[in-house]
Protein backbone atom coordinates (compact mmCIF):
# COMPACT_ATOMS: atom_id res chain seq x y z
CA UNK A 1 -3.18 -2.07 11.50
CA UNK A 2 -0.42 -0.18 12.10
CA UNK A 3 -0.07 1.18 16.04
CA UNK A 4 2.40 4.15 16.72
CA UNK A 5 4.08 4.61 19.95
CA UNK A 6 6.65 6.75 21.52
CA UNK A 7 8.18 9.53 19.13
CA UNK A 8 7.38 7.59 16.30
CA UNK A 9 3.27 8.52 17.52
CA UNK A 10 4.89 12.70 18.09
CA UNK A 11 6.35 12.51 14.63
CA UNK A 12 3.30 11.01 13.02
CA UNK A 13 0.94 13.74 15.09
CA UNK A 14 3.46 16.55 13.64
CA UNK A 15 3.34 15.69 9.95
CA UNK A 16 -0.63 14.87 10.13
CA UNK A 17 -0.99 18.72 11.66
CA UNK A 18 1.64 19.73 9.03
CA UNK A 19 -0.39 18.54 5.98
CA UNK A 20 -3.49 20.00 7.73
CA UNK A 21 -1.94 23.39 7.95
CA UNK A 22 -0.90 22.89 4.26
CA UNK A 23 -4.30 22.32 3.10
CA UNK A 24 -6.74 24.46 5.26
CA UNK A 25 -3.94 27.66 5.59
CA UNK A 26 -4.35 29.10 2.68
CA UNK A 27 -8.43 28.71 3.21
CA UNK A 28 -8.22 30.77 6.43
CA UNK A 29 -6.25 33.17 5.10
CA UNK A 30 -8.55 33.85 2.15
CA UNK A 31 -11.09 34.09 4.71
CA UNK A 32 -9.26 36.37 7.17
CA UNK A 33 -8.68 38.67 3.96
CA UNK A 34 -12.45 38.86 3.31
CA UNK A 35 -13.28 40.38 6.42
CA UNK A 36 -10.91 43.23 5.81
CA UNK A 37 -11.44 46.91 4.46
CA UNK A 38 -8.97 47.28 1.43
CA UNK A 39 -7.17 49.44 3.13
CA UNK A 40 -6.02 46.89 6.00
CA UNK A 41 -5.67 43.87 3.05
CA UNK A 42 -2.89 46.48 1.46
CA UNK A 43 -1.55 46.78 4.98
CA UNK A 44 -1.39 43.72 5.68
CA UNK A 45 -2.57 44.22 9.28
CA UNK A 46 -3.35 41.17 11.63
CA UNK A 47 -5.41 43.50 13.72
CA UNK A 48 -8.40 44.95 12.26
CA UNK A 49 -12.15 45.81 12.53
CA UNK A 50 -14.04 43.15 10.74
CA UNK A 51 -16.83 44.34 8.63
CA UNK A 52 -19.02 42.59 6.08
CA UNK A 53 -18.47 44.73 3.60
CA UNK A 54 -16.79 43.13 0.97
CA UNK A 55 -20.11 40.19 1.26
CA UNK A 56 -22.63 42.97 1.27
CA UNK A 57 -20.73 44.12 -1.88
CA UNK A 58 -21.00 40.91 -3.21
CA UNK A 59 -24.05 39.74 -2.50
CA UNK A 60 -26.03 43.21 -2.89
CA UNK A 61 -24.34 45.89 -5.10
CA UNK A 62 -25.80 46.79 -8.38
CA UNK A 63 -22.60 46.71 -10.36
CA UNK A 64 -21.91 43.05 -9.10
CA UNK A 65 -23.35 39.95 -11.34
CA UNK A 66 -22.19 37.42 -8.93
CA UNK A 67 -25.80 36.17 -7.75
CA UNK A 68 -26.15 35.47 -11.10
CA UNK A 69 -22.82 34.20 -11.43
CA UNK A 70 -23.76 31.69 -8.63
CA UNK A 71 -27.38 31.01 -10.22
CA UNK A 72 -25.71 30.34 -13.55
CA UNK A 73 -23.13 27.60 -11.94
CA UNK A 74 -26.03 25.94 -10.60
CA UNK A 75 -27.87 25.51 -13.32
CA UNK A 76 -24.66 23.95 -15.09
CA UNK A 77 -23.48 22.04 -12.68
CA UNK A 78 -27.38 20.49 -11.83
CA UNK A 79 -28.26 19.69 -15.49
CA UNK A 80 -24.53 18.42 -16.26
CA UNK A 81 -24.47 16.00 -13.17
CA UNK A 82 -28.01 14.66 -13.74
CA UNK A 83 -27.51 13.63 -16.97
CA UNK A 84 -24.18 12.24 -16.20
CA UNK A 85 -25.43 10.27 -13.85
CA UNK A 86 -28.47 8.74 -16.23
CA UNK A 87 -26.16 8.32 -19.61
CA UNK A 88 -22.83 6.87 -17.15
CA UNK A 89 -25.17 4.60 -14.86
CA UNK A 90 -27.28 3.21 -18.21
CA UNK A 91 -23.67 2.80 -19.92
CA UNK A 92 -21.82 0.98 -16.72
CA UNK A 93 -24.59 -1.28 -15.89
CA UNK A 94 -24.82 -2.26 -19.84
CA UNK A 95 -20.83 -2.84 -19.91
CA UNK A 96 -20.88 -5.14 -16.90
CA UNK A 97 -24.30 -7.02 -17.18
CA UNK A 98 -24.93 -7.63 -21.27
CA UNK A 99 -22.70 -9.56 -23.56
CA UNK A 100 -20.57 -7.16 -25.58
CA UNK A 101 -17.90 -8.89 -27.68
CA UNK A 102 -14.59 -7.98 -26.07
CA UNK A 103 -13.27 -5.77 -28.89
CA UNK A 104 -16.64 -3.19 -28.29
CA UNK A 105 -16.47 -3.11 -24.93
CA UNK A 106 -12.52 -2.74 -24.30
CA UNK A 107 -12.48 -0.14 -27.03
CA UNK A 108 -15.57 1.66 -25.35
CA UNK A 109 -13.61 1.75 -22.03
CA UNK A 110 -10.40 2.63 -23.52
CA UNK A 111 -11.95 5.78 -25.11
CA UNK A 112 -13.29 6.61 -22.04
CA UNK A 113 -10.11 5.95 -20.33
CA UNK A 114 -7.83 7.45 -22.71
CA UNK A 115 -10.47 10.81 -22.92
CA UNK A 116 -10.22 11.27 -19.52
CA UNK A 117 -6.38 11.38 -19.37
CA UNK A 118 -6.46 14.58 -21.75
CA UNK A 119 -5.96 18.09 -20.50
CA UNK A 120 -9.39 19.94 -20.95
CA UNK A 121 -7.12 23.01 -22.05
CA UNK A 122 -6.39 21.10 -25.48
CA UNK A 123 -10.20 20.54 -26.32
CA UNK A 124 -10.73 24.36 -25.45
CA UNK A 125 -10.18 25.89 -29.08
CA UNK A 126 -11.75 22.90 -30.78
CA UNK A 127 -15.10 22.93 -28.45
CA UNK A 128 -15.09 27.14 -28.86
CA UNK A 129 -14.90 27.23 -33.44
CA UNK A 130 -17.67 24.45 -33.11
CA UNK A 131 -19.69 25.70 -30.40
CA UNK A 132 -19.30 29.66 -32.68
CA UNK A 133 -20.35 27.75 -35.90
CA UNK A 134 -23.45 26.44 -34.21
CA UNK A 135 -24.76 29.37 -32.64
CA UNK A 136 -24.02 28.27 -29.07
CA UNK A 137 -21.27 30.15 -28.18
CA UNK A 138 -21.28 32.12 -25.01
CA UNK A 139 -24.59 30.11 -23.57
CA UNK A 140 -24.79 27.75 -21.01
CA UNK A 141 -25.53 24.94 -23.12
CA UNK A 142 -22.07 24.95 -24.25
CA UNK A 143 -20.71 24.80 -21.01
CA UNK A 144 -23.30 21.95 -20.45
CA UNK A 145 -22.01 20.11 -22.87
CA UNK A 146 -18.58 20.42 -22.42
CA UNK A 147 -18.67 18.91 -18.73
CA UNK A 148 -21.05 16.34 -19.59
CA UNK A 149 -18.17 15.09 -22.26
CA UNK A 150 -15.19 15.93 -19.50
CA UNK A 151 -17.28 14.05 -16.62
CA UNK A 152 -18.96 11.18 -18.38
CA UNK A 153 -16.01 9.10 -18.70
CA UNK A 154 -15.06 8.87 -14.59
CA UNK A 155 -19.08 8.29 -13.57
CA UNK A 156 -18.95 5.27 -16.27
CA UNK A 157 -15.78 3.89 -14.28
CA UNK A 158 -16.58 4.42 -10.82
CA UNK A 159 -20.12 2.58 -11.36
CA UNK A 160 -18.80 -0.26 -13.33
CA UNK A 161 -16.98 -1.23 -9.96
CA UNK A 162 -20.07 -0.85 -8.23
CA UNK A 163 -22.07 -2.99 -11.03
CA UNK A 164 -19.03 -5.61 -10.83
CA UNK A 165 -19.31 -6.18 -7.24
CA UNK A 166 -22.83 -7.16 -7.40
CA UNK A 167 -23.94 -10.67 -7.31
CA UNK A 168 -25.20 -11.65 -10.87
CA UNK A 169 -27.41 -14.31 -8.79
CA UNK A 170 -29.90 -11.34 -7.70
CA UNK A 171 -30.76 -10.62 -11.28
CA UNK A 172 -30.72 -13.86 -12.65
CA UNK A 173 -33.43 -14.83 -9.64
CA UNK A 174 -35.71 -12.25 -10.22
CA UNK A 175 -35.68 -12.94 -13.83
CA UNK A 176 -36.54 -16.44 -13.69
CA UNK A 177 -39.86 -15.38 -11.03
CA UNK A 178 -40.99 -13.27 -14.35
CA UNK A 179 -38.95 -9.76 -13.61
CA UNK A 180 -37.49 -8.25 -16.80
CA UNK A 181 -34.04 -7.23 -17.37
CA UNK A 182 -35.27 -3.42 -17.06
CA UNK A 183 -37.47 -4.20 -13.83
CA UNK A 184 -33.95 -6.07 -12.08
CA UNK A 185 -31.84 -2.78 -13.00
CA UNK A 186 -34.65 -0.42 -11.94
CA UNK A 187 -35.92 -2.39 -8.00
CA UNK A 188 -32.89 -4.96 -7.35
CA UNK A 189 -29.48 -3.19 -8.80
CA UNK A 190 -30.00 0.02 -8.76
CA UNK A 191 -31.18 0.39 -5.17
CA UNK A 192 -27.57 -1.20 -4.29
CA UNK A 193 -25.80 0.93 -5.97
CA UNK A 194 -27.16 3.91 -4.30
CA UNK A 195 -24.16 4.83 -2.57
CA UNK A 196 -22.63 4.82 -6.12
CA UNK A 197 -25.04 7.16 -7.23
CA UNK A 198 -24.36 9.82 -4.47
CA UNK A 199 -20.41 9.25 -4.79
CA UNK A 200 -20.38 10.10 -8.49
CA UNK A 201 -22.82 12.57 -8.55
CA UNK A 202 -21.02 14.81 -5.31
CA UNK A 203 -17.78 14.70 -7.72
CA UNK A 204 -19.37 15.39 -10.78
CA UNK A 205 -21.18 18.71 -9.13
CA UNK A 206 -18.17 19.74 -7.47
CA UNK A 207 -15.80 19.35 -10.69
CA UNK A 208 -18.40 21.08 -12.81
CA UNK A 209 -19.11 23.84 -10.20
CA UNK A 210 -15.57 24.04 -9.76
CA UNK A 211 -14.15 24.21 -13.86
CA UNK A 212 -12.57 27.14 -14.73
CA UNK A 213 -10.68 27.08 -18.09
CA UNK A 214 -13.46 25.76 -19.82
CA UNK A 215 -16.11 28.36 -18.85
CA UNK A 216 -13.61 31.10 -19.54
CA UNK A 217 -13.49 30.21 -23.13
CA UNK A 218 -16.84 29.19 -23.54
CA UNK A 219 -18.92 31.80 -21.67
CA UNK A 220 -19.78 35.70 -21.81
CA UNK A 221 -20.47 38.07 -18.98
CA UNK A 222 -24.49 37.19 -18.45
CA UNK A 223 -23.83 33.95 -18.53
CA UNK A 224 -20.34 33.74 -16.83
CA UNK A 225 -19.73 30.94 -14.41
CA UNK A 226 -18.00 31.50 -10.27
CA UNK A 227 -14.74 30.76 -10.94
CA UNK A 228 -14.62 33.54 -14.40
CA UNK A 229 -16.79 36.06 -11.67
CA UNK A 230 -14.16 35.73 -9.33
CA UNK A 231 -11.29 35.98 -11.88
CA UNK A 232 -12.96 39.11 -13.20
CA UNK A 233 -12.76 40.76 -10.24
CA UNK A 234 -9.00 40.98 -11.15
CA UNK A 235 -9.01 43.78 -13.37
CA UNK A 236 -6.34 45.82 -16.03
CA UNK A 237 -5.72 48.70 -13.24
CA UNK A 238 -7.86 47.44 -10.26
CA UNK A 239 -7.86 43.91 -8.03
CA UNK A 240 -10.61 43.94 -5.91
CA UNK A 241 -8.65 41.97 -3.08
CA UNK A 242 -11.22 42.26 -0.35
CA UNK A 243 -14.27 40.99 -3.09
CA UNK A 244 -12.42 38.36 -4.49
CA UNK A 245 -11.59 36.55 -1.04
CA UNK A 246 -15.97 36.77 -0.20
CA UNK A 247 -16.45 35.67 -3.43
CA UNK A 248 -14.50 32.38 -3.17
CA UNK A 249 -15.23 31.86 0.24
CA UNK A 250 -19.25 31.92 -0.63
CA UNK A 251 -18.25 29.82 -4.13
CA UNK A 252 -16.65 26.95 -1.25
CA UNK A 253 -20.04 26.59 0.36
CA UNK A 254 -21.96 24.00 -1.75
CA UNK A 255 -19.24 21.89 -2.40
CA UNK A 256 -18.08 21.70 1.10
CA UNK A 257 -21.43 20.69 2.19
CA UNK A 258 -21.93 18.14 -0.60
CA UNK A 259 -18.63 16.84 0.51
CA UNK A 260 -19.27 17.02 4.34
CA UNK A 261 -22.41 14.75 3.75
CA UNK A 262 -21.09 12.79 1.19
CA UNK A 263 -17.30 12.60 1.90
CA UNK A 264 -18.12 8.25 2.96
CA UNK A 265 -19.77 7.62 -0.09
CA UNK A 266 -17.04 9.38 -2.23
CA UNK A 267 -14.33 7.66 -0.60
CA UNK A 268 -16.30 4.26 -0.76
CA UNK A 269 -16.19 5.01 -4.57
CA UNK A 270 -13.06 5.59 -5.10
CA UNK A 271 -11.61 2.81 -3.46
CA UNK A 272 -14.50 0.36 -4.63
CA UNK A 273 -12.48 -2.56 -6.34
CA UNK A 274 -9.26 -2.22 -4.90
CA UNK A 275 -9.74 -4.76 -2.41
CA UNK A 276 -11.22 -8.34 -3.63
């Protein structure tokens, strides 16, 4: 491990603040701005009268559709990650326990591989004319759909390393006392995979609560998504500064909680492998 001393420790405090100050800045500044009458946000006054305004307006007006905005994101993001959990843990356990000749199973992870590499952006017009020709444009099953497909890929990956890093032996034991192959998955691998579980479903909520481009395309104003509600508060002759910042501010809090409870499991995953 490596041990910093003298100015080399002062230089390695410095940057490590730096790249704190980078990431949580321009949080705190969002979140000074939403405690701000418009008037002081135009100003751009440091000293000012908080007032809750801008979350009351939020939260309570009758012209704003962001409760349902948030209601609508959790519904998406819920339904998404749960079945990308099932359909990726049911696919990785499958690729890394059963015999699949080589040729299915490299191709099958190559897709997967090779899918997940492309920018969502290009699969935006395709995904909209079929989505229109089957009735389902502008509901949230499209936008269901469309993260299950964008998600799927990196939950089959990151549980394959968990699967792969379990002893065969456990399986192979319980099977010869008597234990099917779907009783071993269901009370002797899945339990240790657990941690697996919670690492790929915190990222799979937070990227699907978090999509943007996607929704945009695929969604219309009832059934509009946080990130287009916040974006919409942008408008042709009006930008509802003070709204906006409470808006993303309250959009922050369920993935920052998933991630502050979470945040060892998802770094577990994500490193799971690297080290034999």
């Amino acid at each position: 491990m490596l041990v910093l001393r003298g100015y080399s420790k002062f230089i390695g405090y410095a940057l490590l603040s730096f790249g704190v100050l980078i990431i949580v800045g321009p949080f705190l500044w969002v979140a000074l701005q939403s405690f701000k009458y418009e008037i002081e946000i135009l100003k751009g006054s440091w000293i000012f009268p908080p007032t809750l305004f801008n979350y009351a307006d939020v939260l309570y007006s009758r012209r704003s559709d962001f409760p349902g905005n948030v209601l609508n994101s959790l519904i998406v993001a819920v339904v998404s990650t749960i079945f990308v959990l099932i359909v990726g843990t049911l696919a990785a356990y499958s690729l890394s326990r059963l015999k699949w000749h080589k040729w299915i199973s490299g191709g099958f992870l190559g897709w997967t591989l090779i899918f997940n590499m492309i920018p969502p952006l290009t699969l935006v017009g395709p995904w909209y004319l079929i989505f229109r020709e089957i009735g389902l444009s502008g509901t949230l099953t499209a936008v269901i759909f469309t993260h299950i497909t964008l998600h799927l890929p990196m939950t089959i990956w990151m549980m394959m390393a968990y699967f792969s890093d379990l002893p065969k032996d456990l399986e192979e034991a319980a099977m010869v006392d008597g234990c099917r192959r779907i009783d071993a998955f269901w009370k002797i691998s899945l339990p240790l995979v657990r941690p697996g579980l919670i690492a790929a479903g915190v990222l799979a909520f937070v990227f699907s609560w978090n999509e943007f481009s996607v929704a945009l395309n695929l969604t219309s104003r009832a059934t509009a998504t946080v990130p287009v509600a916040i974006a919409r508060f942008a408008q042709q002759y009006e930008i509802q500064y003070g709204q906006m910042a409470a808006a993303s501010i309250l959009s922050t809090l369920p993935a920052l909680i998933l991630m502050f409870f979470g945040q060892r499991f998802v770094v577990q995953g994500l490193t799971m492998g690297a080290v034999k």
